[in-house]
PDB file of N, CA and C in Angstrom:
ATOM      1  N   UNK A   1     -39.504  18.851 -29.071  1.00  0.00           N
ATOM      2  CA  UNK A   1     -40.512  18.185 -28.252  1.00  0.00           C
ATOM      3  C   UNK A   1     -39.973  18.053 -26.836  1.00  0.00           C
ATOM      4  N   UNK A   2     -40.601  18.447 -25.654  1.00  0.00           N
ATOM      5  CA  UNK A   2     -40.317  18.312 -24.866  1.00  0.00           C
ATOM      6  C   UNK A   2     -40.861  17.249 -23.975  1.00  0.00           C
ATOM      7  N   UNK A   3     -40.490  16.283 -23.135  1.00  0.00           N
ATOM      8  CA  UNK A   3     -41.220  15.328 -22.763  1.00  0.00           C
ATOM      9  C   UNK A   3     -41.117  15.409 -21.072  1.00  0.00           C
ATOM     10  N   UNK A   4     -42.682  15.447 -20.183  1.00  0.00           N
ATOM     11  CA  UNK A   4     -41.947  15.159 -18.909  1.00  0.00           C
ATOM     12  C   UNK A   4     -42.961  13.875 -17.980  1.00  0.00           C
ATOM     13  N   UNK A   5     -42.695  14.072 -16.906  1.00  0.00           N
ATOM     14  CA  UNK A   5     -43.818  12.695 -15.638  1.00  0.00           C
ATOM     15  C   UNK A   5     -44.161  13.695 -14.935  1.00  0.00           C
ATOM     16  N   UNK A   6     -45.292  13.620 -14.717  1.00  0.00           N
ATOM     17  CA  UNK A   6     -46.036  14.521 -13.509  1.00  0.00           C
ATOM     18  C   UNK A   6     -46.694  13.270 -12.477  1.00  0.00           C
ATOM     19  N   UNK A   7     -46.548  13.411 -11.593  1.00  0.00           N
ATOM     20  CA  UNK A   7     -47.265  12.483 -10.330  1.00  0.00           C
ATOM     21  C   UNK A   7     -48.118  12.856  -9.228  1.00  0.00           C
ATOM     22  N   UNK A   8     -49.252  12.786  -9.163  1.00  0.00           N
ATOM     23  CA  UNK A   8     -50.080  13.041  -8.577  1.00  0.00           C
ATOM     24  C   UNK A   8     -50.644  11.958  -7.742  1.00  0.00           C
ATOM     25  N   UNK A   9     -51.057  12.711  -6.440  1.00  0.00           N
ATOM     26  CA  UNK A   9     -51.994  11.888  -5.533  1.00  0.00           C
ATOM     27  C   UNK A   9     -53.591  12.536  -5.923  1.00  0.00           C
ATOM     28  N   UNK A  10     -54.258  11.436  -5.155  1.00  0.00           N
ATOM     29  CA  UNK A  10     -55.380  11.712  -5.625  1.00  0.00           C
ATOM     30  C   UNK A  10     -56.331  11.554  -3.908  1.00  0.00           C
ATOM     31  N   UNK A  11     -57.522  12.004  -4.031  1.00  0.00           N
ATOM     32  CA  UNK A  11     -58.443  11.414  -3.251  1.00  0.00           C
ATOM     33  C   UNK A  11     -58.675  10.355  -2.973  1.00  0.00           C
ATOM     34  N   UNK A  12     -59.014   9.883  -1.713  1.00  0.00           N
ATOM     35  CA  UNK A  12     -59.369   8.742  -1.772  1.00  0.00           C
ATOM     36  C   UNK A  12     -59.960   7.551  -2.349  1.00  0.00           C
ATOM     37  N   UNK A  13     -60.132   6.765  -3.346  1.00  0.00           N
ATOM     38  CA  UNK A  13     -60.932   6.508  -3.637  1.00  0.00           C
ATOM     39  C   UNK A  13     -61.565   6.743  -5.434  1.00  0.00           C
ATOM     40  N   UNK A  14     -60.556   8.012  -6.029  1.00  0.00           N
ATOM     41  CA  UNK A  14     -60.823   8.907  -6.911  1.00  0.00           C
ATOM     42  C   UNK A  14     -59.997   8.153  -7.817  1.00  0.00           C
ATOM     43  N   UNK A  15     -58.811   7.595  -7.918  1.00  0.00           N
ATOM     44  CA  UNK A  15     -57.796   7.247  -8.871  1.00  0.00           C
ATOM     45  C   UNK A  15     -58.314   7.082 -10.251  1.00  0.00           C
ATOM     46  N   UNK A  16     -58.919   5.825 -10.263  1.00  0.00           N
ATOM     47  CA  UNK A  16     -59.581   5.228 -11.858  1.00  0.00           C
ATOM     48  C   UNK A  16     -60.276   6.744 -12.473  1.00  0.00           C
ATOM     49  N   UNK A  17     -61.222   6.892 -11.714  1.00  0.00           N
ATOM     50  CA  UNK A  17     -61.828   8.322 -12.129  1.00  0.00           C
ATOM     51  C   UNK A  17     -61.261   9.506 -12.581  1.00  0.00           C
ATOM     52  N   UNK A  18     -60.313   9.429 -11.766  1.00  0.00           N
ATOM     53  CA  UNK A  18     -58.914  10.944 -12.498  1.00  0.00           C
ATOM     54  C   UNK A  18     -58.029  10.440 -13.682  1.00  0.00           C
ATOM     55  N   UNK A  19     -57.731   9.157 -13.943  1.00  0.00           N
ATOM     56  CA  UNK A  19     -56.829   8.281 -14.154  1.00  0.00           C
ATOM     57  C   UNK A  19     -57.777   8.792 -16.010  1.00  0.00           C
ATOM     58  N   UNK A  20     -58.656   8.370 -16.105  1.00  0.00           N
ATOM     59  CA  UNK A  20     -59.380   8.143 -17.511  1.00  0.00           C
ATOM     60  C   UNK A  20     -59.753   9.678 -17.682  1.00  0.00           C
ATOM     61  N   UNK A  21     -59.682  10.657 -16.846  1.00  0.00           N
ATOM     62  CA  UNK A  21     -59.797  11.986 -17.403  1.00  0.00           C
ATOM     63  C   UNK A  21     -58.767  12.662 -17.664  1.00  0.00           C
ATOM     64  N   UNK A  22     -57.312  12.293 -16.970  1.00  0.00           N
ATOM     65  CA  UNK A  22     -56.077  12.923 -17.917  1.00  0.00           C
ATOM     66  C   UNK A  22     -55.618  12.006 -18.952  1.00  0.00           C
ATOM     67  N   UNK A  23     -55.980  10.660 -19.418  1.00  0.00           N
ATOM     68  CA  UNK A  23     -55.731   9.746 -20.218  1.00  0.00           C
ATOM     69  C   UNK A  23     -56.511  10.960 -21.538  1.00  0.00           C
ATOM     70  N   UNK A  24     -57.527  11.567 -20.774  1.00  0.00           N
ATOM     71  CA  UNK A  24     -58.166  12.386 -22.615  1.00  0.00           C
ATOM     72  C   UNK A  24     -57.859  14.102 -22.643  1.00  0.00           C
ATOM     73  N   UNK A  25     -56.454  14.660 -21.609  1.00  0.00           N
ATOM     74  CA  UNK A  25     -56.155  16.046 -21.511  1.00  0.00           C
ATOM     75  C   UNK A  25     -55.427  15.933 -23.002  1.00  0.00           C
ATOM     76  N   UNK A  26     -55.540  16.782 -23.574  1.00  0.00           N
ATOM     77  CA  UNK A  26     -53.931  17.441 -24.487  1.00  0.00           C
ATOM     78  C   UNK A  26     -52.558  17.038 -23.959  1.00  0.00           C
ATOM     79  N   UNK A  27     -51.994  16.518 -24.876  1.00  0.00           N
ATOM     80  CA  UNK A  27     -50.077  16.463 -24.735  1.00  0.00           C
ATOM     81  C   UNK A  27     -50.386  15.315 -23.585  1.00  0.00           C
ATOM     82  N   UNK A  28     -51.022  14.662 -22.946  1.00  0.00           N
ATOM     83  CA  UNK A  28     -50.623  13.522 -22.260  1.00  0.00           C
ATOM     84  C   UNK A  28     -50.867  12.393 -23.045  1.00  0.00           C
ATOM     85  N   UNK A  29     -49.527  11.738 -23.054  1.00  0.00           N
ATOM     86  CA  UNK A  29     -49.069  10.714 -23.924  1.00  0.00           C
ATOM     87  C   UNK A  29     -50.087   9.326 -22.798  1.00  0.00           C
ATOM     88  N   UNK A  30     -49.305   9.068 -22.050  1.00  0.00           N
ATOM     89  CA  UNK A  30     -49.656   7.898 -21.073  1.00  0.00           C
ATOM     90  C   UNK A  30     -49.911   8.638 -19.601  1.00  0.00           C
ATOM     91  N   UNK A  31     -51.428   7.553 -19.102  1.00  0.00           N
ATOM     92  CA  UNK A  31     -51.296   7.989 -17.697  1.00  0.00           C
ATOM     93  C   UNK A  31     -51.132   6.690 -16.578  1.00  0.00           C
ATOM     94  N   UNK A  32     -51.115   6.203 -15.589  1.00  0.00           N
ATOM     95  CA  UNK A  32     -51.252   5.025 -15.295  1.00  0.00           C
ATOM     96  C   UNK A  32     -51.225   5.272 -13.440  1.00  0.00           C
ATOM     97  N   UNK A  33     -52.334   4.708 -13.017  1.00  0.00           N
ATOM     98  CA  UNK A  33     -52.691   4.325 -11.275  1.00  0.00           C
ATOM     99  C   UNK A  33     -51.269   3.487 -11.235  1.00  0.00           C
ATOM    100  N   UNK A  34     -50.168   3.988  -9.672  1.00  0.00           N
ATOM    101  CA  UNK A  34     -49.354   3.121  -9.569  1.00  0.00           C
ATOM    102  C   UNK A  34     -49.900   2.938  -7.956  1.00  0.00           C
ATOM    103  N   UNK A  35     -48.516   2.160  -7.519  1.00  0.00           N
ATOM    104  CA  UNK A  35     -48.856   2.113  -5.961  1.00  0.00           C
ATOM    105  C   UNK A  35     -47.394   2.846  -5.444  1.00  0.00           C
ATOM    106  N   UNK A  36     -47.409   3.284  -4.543  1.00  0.00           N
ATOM    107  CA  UNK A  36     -46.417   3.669  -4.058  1.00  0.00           C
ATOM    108  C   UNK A  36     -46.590   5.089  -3.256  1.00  0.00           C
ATOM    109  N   UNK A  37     -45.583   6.296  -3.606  1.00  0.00           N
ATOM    110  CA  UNK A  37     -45.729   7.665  -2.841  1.00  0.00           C
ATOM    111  C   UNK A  37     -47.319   8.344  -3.470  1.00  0.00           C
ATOM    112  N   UNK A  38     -47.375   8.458  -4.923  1.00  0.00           N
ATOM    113  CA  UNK A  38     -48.006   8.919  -5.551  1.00  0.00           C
ATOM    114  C   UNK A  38     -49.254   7.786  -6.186  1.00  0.00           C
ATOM    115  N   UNK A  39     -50.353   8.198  -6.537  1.00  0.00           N
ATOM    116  CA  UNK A  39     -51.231   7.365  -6.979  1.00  0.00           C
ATOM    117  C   UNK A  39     -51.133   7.292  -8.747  1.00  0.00           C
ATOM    118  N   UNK A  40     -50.703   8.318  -9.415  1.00  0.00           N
ATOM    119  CA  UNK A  40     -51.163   8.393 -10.870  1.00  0.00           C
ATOM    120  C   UNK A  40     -49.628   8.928 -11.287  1.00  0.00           C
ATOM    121  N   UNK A  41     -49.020   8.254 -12.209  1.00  0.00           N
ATOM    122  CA  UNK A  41     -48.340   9.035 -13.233  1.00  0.00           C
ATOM    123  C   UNK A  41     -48.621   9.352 -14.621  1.00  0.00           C
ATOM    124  N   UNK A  42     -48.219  10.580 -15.331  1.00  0.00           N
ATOM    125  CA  UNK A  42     -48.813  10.743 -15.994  1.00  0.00           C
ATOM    126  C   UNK A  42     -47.311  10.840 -17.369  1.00  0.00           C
ATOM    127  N   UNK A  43     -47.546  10.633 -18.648  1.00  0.00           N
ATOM    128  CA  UNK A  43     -46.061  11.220 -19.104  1.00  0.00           C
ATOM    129  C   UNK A  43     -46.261  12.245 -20.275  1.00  0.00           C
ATOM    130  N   UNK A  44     -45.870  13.345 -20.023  1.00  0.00           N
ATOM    131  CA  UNK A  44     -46.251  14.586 -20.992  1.00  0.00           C
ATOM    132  C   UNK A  44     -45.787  15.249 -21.939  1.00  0.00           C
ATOM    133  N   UNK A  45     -45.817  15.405 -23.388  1.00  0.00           N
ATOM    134  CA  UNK A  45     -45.177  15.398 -24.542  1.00  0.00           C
ATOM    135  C   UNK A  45     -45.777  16.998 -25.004  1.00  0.00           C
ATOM    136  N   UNK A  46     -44.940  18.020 -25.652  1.00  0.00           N
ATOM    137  CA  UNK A  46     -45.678  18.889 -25.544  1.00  0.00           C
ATOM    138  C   UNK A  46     -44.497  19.857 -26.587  1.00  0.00           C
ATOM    139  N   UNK A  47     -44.586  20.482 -27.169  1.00  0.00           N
ATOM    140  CA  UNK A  47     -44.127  21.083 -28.476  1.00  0.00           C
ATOM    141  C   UNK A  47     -42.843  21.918 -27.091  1.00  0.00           C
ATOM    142  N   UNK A  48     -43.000  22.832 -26.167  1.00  0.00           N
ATOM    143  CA  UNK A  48     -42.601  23.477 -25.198  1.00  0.00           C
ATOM    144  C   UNK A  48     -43.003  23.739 -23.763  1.00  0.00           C
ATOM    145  N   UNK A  49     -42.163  24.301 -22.981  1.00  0.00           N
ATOM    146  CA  UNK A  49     -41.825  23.617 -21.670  1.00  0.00           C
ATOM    147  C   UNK A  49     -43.531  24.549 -21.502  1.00  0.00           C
ATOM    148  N   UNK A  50     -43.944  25.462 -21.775  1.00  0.00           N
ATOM    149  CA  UNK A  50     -44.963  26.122 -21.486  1.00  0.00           C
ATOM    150  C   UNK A  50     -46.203  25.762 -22.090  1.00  0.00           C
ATOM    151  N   UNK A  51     -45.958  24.483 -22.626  1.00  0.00           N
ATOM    152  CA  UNK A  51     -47.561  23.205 -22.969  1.00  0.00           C
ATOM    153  C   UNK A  51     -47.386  22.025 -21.820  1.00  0.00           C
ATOM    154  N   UNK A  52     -46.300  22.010 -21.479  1.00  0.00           N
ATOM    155  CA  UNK A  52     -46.240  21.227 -20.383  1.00  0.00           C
ATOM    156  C   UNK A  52     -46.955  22.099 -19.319  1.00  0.00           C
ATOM    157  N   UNK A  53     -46.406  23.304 -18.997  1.00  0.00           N
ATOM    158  CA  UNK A  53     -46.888  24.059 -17.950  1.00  0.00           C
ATOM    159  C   UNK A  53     -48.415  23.931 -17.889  1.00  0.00           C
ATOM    160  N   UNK A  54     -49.295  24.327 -18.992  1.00  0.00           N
ATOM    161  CA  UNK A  54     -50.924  24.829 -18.880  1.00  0.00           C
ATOM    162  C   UNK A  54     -50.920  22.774 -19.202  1.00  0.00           C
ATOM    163  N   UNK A  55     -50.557  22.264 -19.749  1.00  0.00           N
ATOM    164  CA  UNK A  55     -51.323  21.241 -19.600  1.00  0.00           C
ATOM    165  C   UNK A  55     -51.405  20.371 -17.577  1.00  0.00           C
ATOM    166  N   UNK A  56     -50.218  20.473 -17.077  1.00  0.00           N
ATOM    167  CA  UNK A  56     -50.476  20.263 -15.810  1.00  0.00           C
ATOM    168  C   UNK A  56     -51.449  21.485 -14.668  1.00  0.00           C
ATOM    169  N   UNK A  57     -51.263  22.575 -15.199  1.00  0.00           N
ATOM    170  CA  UNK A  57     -51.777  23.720 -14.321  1.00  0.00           C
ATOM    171  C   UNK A  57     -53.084  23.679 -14.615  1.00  0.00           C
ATOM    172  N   UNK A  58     -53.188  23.777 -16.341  1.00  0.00           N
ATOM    173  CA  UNK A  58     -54.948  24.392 -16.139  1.00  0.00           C
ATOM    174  C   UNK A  58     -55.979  22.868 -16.652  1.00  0.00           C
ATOM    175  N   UNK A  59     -55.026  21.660 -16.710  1.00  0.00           N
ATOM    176  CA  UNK A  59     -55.372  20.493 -17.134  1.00  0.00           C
ATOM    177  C   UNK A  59     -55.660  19.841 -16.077  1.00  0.00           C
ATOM    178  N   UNK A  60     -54.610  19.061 -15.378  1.00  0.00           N
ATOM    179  CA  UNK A  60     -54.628  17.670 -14.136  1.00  0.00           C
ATOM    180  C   UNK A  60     -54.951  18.621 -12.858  1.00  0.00           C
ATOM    181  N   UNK A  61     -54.152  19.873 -12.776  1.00  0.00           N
ATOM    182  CA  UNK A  61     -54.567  20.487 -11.434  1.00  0.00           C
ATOM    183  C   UNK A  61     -55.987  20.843 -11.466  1.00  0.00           C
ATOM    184  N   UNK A  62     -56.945  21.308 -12.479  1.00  0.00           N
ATOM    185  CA  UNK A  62     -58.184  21.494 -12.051  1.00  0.00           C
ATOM    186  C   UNK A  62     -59.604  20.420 -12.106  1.00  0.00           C
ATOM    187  N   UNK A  63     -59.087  19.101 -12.299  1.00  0.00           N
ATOM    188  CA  UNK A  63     -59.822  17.965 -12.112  1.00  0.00           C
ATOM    189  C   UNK A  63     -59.972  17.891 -10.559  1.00  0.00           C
ATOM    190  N   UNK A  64     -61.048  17.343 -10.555  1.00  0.00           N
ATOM    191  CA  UNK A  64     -61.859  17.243  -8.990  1.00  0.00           C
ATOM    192  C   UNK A  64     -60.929  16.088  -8.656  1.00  0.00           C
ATOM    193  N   UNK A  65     -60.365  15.824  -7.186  1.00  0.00           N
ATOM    194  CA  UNK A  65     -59.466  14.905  -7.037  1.00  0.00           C
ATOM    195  C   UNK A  65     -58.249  14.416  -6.833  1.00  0.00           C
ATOM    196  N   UNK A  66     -57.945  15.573  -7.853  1.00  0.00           N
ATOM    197  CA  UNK A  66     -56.763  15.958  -7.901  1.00  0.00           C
ATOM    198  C   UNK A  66     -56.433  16.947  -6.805  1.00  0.00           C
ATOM    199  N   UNK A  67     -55.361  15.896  -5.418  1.00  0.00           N
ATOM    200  CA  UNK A  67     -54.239  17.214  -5.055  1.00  0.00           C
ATOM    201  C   UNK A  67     -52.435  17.645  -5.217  1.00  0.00           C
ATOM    202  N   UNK A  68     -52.197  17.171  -4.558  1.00  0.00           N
ATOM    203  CA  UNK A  68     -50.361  17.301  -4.989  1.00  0.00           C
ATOM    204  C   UNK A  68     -49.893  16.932  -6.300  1.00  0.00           C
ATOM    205  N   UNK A  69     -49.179  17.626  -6.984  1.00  0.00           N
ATOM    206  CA  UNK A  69     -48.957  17.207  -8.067  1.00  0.00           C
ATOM    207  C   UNK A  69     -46.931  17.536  -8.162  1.00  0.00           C
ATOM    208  N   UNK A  70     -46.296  16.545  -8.833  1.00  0.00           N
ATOM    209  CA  UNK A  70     -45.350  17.036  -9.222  1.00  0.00           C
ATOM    210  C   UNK A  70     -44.419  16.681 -10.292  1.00  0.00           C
ATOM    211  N   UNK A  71     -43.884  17.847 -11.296  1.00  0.00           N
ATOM    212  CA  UNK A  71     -43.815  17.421 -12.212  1.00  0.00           C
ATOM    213  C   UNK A  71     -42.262  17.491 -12.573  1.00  0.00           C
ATOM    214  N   UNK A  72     -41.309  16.351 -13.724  1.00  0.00           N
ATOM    215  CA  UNK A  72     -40.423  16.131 -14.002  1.00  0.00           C
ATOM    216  C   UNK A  72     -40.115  16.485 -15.077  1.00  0.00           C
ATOM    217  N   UNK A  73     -39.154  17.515 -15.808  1.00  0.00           N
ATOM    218  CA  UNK A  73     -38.676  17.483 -17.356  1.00  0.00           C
ATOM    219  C   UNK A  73     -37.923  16.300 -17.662  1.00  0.00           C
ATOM    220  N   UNK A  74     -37.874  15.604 -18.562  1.00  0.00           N
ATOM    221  CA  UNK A  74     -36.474  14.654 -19.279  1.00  0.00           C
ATOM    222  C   UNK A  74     -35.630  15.280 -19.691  1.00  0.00           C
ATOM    223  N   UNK A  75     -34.407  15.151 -19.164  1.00  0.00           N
ATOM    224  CA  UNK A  75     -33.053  15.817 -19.893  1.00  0.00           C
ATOM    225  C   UNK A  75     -32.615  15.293 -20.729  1.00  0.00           C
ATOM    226  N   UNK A  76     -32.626  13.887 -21.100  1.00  0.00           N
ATOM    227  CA  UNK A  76     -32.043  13.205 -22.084  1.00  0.00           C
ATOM    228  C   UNK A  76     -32.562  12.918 -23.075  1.00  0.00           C
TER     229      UNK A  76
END
């Protein structure tokens, strides 16, 4: 199992709205609106590093709202 955090900003205004549509993608465990650099973290559980991949690429990146995204593996 591979586990990672992806962090995304969002549109203005968009957070809650993006926030409850990767809360229902595949392999995302937890998502949560923070405050800080990024608006949304997300934490992603995924059999291999390449379910992590399509779940951020063809998952959180193609929600309306969604722009910068970046994502973290866990090493430990």
């Amino acid at each position: 199992m591979i586990r990672a955090y992806t962090t995304i900003i969002t549109g203005a205004g968009t957070s809650e709205d993006v926030v409850d549509e990767i809360r229902d993608l595949p392999n995302v465990a937890e998502a949560h609106v923070v405050a800080g650099d990024f608006d949304i973290i997300a934490e992603i559980e995924a059999e291999d590093v390449h379910g992590v991949q399509d779940t951020v690429a063809m998952g959180i990146r193609s929600l309306d709202g969604v722009g910068t995204t970046r994502t973290y593996i866990q090493l430990d």
